[in-house]
C-alpha atoms as a PDB file:
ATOM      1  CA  UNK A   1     -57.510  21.758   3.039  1.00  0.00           C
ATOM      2  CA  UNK A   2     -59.347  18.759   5.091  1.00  0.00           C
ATOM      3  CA  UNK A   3     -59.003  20.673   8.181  1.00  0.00           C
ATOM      4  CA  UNK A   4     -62.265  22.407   8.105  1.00  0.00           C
ATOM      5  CA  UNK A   5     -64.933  19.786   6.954  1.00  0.00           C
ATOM      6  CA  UNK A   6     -63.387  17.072   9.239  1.00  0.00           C
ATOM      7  CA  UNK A   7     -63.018  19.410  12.550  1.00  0.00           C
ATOM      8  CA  UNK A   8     -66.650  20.073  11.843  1.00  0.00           C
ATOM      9  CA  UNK A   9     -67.656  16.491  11.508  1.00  0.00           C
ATOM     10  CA  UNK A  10     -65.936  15.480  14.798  1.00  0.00           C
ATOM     11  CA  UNK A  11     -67.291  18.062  16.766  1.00  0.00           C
ATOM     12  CA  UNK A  12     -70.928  17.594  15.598  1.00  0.00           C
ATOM     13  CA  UNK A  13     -69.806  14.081  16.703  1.00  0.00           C
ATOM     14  CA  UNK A  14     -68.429  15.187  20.304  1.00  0.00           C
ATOM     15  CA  UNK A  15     -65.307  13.638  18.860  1.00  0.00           C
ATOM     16  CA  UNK A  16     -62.201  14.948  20.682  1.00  0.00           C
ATOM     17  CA  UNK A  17     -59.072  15.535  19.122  1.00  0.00           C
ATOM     18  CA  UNK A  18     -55.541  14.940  21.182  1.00  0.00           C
ATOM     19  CA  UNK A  19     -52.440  16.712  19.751  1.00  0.00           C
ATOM     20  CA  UNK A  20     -48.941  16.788  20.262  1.00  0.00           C
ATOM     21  CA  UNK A  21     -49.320  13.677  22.760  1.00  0.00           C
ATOM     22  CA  UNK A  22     -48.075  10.328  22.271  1.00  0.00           C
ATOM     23  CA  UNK A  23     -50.041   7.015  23.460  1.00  0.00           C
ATOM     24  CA  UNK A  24     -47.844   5.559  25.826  1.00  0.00           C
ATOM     25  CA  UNK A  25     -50.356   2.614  26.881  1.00  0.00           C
ATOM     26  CA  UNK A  26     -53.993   1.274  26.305  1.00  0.00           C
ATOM     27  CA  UNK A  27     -55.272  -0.910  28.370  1.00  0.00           C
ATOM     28  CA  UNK A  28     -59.157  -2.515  28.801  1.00  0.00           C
ATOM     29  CA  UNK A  29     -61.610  -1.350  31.641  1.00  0.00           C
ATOM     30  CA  UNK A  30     -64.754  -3.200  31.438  1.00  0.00           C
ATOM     31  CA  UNK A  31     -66.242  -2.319  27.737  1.00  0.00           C
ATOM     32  CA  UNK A  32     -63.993   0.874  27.321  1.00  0.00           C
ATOM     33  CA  UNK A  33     -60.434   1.720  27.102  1.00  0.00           C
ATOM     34  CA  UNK A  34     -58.069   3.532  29.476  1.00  0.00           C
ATOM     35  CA  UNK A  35     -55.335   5.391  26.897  1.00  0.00           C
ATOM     36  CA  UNK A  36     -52.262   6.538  29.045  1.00  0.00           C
ATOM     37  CA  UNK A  37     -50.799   9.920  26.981  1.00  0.00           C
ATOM     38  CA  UNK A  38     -47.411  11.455  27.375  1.00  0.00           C
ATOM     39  CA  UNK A  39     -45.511  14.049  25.826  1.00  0.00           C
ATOM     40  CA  UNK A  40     -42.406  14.522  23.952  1.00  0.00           C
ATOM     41  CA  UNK A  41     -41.946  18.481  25.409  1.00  0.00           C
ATOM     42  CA  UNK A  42     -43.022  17.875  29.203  1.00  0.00           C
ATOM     43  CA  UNK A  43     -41.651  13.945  30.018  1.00  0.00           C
ATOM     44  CA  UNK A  44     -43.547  14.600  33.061  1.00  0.00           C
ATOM     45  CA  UNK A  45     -46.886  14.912  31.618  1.00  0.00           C
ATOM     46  CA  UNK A  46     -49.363  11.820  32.041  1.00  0.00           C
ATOM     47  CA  UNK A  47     -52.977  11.939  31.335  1.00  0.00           C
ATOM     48  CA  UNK A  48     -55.065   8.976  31.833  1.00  0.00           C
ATOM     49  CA  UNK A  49     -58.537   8.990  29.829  1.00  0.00           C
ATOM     50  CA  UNK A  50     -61.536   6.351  29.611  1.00  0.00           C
ATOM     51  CA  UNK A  51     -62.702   6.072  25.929  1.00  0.00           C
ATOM     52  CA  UNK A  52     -64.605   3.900  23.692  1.00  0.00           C
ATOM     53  CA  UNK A  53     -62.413   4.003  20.940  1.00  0.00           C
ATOM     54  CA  UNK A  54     -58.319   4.921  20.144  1.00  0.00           C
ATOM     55  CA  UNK A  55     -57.631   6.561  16.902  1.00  0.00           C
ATOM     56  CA  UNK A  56     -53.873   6.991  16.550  1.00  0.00           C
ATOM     57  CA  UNK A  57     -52.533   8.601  13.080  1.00  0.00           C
ATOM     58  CA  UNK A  58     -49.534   7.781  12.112  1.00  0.00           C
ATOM     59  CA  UNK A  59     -48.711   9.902   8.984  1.00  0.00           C
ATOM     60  CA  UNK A  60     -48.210   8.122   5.465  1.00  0.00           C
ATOM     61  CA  UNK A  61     -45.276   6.836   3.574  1.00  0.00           C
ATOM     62  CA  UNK A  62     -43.825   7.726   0.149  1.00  0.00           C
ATOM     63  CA  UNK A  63     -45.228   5.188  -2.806  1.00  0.00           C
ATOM     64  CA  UNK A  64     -41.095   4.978  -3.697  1.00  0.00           C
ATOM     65  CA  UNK A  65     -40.949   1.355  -5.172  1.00  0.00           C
ATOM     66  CA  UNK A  66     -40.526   2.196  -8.694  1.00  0.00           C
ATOM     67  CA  UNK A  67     -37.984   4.866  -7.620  1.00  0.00           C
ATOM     68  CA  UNK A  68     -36.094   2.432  -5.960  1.00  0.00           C
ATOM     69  CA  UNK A  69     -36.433   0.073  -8.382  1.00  0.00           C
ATOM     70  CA  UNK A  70     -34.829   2.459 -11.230  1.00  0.00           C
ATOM     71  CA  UNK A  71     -32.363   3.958  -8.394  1.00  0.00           C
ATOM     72  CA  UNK A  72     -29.676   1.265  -9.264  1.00  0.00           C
ATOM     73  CA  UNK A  73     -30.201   1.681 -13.563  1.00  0.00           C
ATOM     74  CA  UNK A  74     -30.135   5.383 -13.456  1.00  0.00           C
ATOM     75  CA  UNK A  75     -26.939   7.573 -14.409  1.00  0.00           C
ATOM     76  CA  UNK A  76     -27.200   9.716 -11.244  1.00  0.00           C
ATOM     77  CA  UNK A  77     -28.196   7.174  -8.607  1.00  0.00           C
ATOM     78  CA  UNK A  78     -31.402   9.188  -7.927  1.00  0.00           C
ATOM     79  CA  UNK A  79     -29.240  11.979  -6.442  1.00  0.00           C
ATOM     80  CA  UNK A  80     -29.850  15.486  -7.240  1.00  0.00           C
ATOM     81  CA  UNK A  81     -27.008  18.047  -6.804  1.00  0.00           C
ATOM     82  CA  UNK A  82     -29.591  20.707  -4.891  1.00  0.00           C
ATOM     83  CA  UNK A  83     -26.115  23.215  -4.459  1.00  0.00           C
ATOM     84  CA  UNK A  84     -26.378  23.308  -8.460  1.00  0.00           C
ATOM     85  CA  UNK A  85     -30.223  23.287  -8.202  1.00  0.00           C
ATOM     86  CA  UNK A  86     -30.134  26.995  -6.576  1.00  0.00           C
ATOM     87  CA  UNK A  87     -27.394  28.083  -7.950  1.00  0.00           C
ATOM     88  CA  UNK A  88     -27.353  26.682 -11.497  1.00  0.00           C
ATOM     89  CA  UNK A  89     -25.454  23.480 -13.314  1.00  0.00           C
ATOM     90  CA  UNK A  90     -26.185  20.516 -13.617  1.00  0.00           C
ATOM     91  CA  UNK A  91     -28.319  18.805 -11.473  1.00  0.00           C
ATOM     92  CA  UNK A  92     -27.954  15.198 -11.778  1.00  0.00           C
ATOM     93  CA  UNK A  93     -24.350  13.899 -10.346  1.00  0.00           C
ATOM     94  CA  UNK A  94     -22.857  11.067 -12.788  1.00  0.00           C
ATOM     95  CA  UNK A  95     -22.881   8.149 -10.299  1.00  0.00           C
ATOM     96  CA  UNK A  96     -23.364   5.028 -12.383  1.00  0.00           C
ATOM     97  CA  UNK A  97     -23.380   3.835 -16.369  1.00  0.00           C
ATOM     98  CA  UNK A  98     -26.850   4.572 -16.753  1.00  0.00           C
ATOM     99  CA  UNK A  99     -29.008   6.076 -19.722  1.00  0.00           C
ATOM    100  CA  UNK A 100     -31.439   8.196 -18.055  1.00  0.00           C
ATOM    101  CA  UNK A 101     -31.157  10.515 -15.125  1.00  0.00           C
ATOM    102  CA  UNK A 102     -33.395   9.456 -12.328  1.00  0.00           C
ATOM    103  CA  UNK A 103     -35.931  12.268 -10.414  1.00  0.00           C
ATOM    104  CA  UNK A 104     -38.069  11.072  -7.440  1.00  0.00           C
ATOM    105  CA  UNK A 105     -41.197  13.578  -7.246  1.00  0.00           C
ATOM    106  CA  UNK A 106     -44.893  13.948  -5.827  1.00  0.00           C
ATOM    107  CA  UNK A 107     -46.090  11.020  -3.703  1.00  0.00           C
ATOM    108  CA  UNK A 108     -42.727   9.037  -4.172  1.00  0.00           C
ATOM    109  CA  UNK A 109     -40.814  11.815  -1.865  1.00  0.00           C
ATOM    110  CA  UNK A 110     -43.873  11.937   0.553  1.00  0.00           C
ATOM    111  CA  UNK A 111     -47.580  11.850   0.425  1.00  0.00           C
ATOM    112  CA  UNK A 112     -48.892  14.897  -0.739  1.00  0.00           C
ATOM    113  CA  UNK A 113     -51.323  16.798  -2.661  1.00  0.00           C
ATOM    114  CA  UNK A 114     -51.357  17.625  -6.040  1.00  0.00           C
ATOM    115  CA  UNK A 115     -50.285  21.083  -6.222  1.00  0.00           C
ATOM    116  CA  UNK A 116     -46.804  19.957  -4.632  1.00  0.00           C
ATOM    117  CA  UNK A 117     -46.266  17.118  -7.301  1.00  0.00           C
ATOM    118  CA  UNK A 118     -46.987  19.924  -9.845  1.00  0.00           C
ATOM    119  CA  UNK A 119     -43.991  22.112  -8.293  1.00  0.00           C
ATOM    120  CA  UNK A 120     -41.919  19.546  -7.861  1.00  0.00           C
ATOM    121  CA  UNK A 121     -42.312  18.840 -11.423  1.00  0.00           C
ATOM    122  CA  UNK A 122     -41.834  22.453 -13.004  1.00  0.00           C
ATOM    123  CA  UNK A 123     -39.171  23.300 -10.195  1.00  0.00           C
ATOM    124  CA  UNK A 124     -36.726  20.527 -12.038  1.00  0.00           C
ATOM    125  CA  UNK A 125     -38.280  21.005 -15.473  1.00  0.00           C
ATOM    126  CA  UNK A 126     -37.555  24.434 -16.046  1.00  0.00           C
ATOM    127  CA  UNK A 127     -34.025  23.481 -15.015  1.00  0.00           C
ATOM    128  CA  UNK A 128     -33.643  22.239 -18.652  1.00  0.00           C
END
């Protein structure tokens, strides 16, 4: 939903965006930088650019500590049975002594946006 506003604001800004590259090297030339790309689907592709600045995204991580933390206490390990999901049963495998069953959703599975913590949550809730 980003994809608009920002494209617009880098190329007011003469900002250009690289994708499906990977940096392979930077390295200083005077007051700029020379960035070395490569390419997972064509190992013989190199490109060498001068540029002022790198700006490498690296994707996000899941916020999973409290998951993980409760993984060990639950009564299914965290583990959802996703056979029984589709087809119907019991989701939550009995893998420990546990009182509650344990369900990792939203941004502790992978950052996301609302709407897909929503689903997540009336995907399993409706299972009930």
């Amino acid at each position: 939903m980003n994809h608009v506003p920002y494209m617009r604001a880098f190329q007011q800004q003469g900002v250009r965006v690289t994708i499906n590259t990977r940096l392979v090297s930077v390295a200083r030339d005077g007051n700029q930088l020379v960035a070395t790309l490569g390419s997972d689907f064509a190992p013989e592709f190199r490109e060498e650019r001068l540029v002022n600045q790198v700006v490498v995204e690296h994707g996000t991580l899941p916020i999973d500590d409290l998951y993980r933390e409760l993984k060990p206490l639950s009564r299914n390990g965290g583990a959802v049975d996703y056979d029984h999901l589709v087809n119907g049963g019991s989701i939550f495998p009995l893998r420990g002594e546990g009182k509650f069953d344990l369900l990792r959703i939203g941004d502790a599975v992978h950052a996301r946006n609302i709407h897909a913590a929503i689903y997540d949550g009336l995907r399993y809730a409706t299972r009930f």
